[in-house]
Protein backbone atom coordinates (compact mmCIF):
# COMPACT_ATOMS: atom_id res chain seq x y z
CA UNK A 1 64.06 81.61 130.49
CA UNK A 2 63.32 81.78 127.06
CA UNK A 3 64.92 84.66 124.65
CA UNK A 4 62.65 85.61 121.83
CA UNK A 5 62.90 87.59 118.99
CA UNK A 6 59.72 88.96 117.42
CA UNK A 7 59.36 90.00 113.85
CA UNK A 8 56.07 91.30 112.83
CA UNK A 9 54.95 91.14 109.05
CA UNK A 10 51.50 91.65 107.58
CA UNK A 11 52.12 92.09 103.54
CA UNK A 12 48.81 92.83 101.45
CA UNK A 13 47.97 90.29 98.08
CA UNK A 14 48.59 92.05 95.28
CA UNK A 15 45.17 92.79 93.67
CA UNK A 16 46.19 92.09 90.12
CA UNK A 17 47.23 88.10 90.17
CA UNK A 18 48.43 88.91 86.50
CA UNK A 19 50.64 91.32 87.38
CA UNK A 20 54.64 90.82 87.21
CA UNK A 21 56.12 89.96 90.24
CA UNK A 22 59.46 92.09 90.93
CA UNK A 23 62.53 90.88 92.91
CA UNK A 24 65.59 92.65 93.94
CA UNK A 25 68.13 92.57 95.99
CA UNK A 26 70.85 95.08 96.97
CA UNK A 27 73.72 94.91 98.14
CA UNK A 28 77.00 96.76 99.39
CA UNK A 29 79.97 95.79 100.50
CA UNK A 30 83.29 97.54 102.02
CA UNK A 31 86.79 96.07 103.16
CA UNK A 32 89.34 97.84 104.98
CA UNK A 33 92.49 97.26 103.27
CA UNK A 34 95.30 96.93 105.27
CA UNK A 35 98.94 97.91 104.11
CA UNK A 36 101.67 96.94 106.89
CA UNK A 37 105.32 96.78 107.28
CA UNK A 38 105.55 93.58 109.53
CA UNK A 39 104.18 90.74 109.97
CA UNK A 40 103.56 91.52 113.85
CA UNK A 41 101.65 94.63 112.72
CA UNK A 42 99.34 92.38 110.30
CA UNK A 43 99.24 89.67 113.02
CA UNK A 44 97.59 92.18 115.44
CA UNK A 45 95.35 93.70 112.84
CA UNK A 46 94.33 90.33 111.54
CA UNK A 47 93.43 89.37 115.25
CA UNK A 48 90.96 92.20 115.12
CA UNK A 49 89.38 92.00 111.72
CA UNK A 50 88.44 88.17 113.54
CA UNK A 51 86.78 89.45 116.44
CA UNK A 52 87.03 85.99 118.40
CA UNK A 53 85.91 84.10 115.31
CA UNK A 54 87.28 80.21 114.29
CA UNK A 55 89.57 80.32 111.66
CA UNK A 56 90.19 78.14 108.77
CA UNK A 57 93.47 79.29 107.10
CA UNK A 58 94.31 77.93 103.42
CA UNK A 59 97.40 78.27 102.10
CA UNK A 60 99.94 76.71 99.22
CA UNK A 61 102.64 73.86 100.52
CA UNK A 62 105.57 76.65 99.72
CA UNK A 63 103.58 80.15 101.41
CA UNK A 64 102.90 77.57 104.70
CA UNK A 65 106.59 76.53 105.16
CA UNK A 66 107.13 80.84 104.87
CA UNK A 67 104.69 82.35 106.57
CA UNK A 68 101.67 80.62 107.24
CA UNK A 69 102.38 77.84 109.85
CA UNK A 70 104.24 80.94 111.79
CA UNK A 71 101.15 83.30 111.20
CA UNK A 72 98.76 80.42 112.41
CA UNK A 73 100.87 80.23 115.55
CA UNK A 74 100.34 83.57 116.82
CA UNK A 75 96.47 83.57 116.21
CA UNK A 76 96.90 80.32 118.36
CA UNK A 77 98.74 82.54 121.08
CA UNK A 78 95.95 85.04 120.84
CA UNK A 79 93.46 82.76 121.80
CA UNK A 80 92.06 81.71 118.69
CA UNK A 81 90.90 78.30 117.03
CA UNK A 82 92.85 77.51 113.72
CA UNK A 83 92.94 74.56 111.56
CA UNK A 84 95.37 74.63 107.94
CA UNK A 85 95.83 73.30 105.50
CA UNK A 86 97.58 73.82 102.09
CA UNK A 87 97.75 72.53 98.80
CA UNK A 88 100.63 72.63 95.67
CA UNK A 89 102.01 75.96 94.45
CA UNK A 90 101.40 77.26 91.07
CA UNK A 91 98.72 78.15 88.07
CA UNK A 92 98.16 74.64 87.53
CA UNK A 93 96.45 73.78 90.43
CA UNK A 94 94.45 76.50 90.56
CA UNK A 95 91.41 74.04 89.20
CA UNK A 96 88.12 72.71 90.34
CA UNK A 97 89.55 69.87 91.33
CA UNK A 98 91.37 72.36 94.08
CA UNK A 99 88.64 73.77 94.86
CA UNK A 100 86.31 70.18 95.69
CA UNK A 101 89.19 69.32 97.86
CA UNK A 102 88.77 72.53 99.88
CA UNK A 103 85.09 72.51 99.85
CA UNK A 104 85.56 68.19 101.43
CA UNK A 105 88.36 69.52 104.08
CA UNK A 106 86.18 72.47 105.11
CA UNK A 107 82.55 70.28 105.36
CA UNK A 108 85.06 68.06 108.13
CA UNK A 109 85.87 71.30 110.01
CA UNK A 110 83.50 72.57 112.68
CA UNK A 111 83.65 75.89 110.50
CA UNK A 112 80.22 77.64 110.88
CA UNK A 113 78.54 80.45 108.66
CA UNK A 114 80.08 83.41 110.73
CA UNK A 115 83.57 82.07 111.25
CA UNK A 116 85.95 82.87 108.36
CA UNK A 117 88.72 81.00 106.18
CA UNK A 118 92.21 83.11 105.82
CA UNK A 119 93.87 83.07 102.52
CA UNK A 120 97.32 83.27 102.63
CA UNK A 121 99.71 83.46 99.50
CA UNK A 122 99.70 85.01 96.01
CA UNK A 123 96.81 85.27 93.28
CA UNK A 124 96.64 81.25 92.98
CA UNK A 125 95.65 81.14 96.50
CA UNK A 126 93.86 84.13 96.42
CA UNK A 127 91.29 83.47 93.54
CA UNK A 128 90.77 79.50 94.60
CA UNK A 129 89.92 80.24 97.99
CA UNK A 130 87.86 83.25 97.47
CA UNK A 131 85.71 81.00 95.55
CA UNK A 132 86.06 78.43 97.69
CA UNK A 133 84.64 80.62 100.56
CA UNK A 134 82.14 81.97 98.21
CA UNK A 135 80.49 78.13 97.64
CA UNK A 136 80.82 77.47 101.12
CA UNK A 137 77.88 77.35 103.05
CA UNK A 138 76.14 79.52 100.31
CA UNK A 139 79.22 81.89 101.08
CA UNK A 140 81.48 82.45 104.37
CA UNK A 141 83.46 84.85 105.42
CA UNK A 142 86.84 85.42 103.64
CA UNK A 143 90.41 87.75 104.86
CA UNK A 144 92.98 88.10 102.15
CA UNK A 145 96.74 88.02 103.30
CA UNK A 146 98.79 88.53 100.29
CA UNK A 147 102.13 87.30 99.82
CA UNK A 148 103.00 88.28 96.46
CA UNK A 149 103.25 91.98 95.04
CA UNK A 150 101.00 90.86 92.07
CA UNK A 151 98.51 89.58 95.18
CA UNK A 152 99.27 93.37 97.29
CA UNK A 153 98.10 95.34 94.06
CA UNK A 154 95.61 93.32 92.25
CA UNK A 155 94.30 89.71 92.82
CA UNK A 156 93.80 90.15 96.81
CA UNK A 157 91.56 93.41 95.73
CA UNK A 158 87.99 93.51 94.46
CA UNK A 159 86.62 90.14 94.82
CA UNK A 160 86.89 88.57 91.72
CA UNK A 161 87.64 84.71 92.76
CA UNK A 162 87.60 82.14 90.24
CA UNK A 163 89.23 78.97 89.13
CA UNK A 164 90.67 77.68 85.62
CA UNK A 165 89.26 75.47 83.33
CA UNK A 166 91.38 73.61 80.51
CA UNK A 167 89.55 76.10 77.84
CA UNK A 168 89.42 79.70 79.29
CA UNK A 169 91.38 81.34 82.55
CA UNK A 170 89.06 82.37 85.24
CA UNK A 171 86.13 80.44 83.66
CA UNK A 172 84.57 79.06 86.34
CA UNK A 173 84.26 81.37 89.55
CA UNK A 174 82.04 84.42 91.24
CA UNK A 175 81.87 87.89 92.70
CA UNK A 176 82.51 87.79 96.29
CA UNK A 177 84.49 90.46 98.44
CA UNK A 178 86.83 90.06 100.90
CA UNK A 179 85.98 90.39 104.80
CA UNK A 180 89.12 92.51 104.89
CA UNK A 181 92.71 92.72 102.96
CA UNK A 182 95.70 92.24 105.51
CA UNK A 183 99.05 93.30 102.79
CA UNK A 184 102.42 92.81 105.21
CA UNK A 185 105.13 94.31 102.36
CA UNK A 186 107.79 92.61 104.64
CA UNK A 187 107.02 89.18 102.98
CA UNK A 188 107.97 90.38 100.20
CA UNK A 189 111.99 90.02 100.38
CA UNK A 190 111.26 86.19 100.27
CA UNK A 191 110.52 86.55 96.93
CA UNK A 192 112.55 86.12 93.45
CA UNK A 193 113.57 88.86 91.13
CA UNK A 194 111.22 87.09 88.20
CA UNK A 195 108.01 87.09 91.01
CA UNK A 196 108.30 90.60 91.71
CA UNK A 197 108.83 91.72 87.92
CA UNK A 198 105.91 89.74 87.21
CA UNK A 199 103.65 91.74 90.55
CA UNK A 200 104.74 94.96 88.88
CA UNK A 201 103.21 94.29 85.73
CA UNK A 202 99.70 94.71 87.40
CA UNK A 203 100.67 97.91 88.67
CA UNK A 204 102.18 99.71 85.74
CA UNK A 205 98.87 98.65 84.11
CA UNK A 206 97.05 100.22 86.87
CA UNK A 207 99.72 103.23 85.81
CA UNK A 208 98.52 103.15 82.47
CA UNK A 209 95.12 103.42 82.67
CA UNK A 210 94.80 105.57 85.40
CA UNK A 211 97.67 107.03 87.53
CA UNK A 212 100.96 109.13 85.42
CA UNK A 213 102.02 109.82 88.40
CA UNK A 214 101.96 105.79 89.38
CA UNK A 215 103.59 104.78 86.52
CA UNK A 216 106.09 108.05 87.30
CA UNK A 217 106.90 106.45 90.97
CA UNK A 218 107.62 103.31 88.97
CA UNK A 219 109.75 104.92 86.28
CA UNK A 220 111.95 106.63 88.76
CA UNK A 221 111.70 103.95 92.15
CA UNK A 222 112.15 100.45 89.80
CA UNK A 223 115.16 100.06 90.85
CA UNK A 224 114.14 99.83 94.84
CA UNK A 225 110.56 98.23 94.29
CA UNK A 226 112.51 94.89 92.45
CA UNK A 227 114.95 94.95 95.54
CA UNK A 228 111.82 95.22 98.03
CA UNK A 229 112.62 97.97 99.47
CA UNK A 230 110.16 98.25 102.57
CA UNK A 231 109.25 102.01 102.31
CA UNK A 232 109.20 102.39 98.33
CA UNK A 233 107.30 98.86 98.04
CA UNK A 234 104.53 100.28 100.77
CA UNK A 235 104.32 103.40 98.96
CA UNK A 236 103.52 101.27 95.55
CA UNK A 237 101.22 99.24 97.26
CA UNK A 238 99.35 101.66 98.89
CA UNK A 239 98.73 103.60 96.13
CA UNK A 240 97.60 101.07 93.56
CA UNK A 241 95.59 99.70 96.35
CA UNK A 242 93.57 102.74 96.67
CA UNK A 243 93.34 102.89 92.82
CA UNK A 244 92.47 99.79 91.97
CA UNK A 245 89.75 99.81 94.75
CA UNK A 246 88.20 103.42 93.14
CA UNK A 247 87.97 101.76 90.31
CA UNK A 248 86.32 98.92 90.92
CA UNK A 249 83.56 101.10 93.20
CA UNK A 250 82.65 102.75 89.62
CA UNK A 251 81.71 98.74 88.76
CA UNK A 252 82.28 96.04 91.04
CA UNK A 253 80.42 93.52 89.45
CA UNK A 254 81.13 94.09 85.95
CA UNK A 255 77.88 95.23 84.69
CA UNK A 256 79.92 97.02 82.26
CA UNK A 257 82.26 94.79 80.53
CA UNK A 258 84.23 97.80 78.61
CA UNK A 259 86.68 98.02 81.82
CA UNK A 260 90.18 99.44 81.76
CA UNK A 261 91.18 97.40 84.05
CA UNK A 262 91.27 94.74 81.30
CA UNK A 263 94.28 96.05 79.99
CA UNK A 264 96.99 93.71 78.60
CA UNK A 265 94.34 90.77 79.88
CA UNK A 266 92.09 90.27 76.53
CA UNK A 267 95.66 88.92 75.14
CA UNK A 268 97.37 88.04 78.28
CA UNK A 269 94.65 85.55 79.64
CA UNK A 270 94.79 83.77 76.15
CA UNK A 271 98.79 83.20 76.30
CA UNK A 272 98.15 81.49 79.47
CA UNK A 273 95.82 79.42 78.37
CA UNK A 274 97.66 78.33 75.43
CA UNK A 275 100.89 77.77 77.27
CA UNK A 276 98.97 75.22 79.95
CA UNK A 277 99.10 77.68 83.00
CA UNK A 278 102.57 77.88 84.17
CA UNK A 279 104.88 78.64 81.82
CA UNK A 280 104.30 81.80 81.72
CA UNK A 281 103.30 83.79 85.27
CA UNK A 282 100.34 86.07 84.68
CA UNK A 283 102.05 89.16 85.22
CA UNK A 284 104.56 88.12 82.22
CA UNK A 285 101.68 87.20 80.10
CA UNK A 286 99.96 90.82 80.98
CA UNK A 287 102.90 92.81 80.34
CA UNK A 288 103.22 91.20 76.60
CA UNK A 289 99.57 91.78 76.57
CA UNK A 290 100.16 95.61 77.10
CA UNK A 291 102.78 95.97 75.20
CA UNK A 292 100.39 94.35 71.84
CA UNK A 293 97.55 96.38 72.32
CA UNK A 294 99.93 99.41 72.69
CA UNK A 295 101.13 98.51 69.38
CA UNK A 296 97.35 98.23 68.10
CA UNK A 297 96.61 101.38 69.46
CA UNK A 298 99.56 103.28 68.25
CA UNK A 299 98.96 101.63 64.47
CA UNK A 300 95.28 102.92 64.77
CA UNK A 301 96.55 106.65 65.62
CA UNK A 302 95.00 106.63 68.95
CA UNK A 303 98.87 106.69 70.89
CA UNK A 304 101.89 108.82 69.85
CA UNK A 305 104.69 106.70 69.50
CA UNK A 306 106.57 108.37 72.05
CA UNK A 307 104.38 107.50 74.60
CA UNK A 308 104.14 103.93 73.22
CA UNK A 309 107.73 103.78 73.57
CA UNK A 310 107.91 105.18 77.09
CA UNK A 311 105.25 102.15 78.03
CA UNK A 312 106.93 99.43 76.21
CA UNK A 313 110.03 101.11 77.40
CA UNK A 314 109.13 100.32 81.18
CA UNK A 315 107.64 97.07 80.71
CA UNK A 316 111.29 96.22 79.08
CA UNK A 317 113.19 98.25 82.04
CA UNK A 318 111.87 96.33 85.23
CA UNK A 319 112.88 92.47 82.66
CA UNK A 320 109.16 91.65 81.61
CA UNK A 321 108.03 90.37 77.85
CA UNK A 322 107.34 92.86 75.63
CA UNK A 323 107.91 90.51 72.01
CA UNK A 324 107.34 86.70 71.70
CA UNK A 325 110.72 86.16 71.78
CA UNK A 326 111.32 87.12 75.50
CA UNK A 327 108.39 85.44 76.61
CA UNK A 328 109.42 82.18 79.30
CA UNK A 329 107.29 79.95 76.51
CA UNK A 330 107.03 79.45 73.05
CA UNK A 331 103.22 81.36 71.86
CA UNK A 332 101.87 80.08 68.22
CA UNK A 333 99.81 83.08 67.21
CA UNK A 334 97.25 81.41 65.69
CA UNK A 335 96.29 79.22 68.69
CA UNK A 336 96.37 82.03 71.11
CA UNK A 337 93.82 83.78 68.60
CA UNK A 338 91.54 80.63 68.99
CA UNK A 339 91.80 80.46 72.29
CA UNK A 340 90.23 84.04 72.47
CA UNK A 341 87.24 82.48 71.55
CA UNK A 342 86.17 81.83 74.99
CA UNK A 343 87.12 85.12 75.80
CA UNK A 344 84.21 86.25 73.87
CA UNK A 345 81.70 83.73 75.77
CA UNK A 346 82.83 85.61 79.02
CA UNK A 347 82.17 89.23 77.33
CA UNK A 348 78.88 88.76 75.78
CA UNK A 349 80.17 87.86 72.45
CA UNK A 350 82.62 90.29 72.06
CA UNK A 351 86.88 90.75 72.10
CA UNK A 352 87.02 94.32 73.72
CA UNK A 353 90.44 95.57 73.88
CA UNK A 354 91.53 98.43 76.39
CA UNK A 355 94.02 100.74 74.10
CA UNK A 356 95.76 103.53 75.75
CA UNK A 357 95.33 106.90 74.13
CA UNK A 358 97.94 108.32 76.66
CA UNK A 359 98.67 107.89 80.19
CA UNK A 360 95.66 108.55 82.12
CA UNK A 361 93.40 107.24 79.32
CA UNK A 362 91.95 104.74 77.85
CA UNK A 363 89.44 103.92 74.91
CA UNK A 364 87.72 100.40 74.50
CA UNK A 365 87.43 98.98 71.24
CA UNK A 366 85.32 96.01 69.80
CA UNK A 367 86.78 95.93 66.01
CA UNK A 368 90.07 94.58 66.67
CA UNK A 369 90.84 92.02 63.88
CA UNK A 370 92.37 88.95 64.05
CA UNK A 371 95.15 90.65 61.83
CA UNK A 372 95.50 93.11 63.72
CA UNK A 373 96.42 90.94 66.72
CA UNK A 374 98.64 89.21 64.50
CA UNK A 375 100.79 91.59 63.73
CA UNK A 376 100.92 92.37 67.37
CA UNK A 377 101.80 89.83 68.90
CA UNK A 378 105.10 88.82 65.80
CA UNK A 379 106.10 92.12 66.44
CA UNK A 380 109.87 93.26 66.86
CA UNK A 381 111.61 95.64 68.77
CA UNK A 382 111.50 99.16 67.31
């Protein structure tokens, strides 16, 4: 017998055929954001933030030899269809021509609208396959399992997904949330020292510009978050989790461009660029970023130099770049003052710079000069 559904609308013609004709569209989302100790914890509340649904998982060739293929297995025992894949590791292939492969190997899936594609690994992953998932079938379903600390506190969080182009970071991408965040802090004792330094420069920016008592845990627990301690590391997560994601609420699709949590990025994303995307891991380039504009801010009056020193200080503590001489890359100023150029296509015309004014607080400024920068970025150690 047939099943109907009946929808019933009779709309009146507008009586004035000159009038303008409005659109709109809202839109909310929410995630639950998972933090976990084990992998057997996220594996069962993966299992349930899938509800039965086919699963395409997407991964890099060094997170799937980790984690993934063993994380696929146990959806497997759960009953659930999974197909993989995975493609090279690092900032380089984080590209459009990533992304087209991923959009051919899902088409020859039997993926439909309402099943959803896993991410598993760190930002790279992250940011490709959210916009992967976000072209997909005009957008499918997406569930974030980071596998980097830099992925726990920031790029798994808030739906920003984007790819690089030769010219600008993040150039070519969307807004598209996650279906859910599953963060296991357990796979983080796989990774390096340099890895995890680089994962804690997005949370003592997230210390900065909103939590002292964030970038306190970090002051006094550095020593136990870069040996991954489980309970200290779940604690950090947690918390800049829940920060990062009241933050983003306030704006979550950038409406606003004059965002804190731009800080260390308006410099950081161009020393990336410059150095070819690799080079340098975007938490290093961040953390040199914050410690320039702190310098800009503290030569403008807007930071006492004692707080200056206590972020630079921190920055230096935990082994991340504060001066160009400790970055992993050689940086010509010039060219990484150029290459802000696209910056400003991305912020309506504009180099904004987050400067902190202390710990807590922020001011955004649009007057930076190129000389200013300058003498930012040759600075020495003082």
């Amino acid at each position: 017998m047939s099943s109907y559904v009946r929808v019933s609308e009779r709309l009146p013609l507008p009586q004035d055929p000159d009038a303008v004709v409005i659109g709109a569209a809202d839109r909310r989302d929410e995630y639950p954001v998972h933090v976990c100790r084990s992998e057997a914890d996220a594996l069962a509340r993966l299992i349930a933030e899938l509800d039965g649904r086919r699963v395409a998982m997407i991964t890099d060739d060094d997170v799937a030899e980790l984690h993934t293929r063993r994380l696929a297995e146990g959806l497997r025992a759960a009953g659930l269809e999974v197909v993989l894949t995975s493609f090279p590791a690092g900032e380089a292939n984080k590209s459009v021509a990533t992304a087209t492969a991923l959009l051919d190997w899902l088409a020859a899936t039997e993926l439909v609208r309402r099943d959803v594609v896993v991410a598993v690994g760190g930002g790279v992953v992250i940011d490709t396959v959210g916009w992967v998932a976000s072209a997909y079938m005009r957008g499918v379903p997406y569930i974030n399992v980071p596998t980097t600390l830099l992925a726990d506190v920031d790029a798994a969080l808030g739906g920003k997904v984007a790819v690089d182009h030769p010219s600008a970071k993040n150039l070519i991408g969307a807004f598209y949330q996650p279906k859910a965040v599953i963060t296991n802090v357990g796979y983080l004792a796989t990774l390096d020292r340099r890895q995890l330094r680089a994962g804690l420069a997005e949370a003592i920016k997230k210390g900065v510009i909103a939590s002292p008592e964030l970038f306190e845990l970090i002051e006094l627990k550095q020593t136990d978050i870069l040996a991954a301690d489980p309970d200290t590391v779940a604690r950090l997560v947690h918390g800049a989790s829940a920060i990062k994601c009241s933050l983003i609420a306030k704006d979550p699709y950038e409406q606003d461009l004059r965002r804190p949590l731009n800080f260390g990025h308006t410099i950081g994303h161009a020393v990336e660029t410059v150095t070819g995307y690799g080079p340098v891991l975007h938490g290093e380039a961040v953390a040199f970023g914050m410690a320039c504009a702190s310098r800009i801010a503290e030569r403008r009056g807007l930071l006492d130099a004692g707080v200056r020193d206590r972020i630079v200080g921190l920055l230096s503590a935990v082994g991340l770049p504060t001066t160009l001489a400790e970055l992993p890359a050689e940086l010509d100023a010039e060219r990484t003052i150029d290459a802000m150029g696209q910056i400003r296509k991305i912020r309506d015309g504009l180099i904004r710079f987050v400067l902190p004014v202390e710990l807590g607080e922020t001011v955004i400024a649009d007057d930076v000069t190129d000389e200013e920068i300058c003498a930012s970025l040759t600075a020495f150690p003082n």
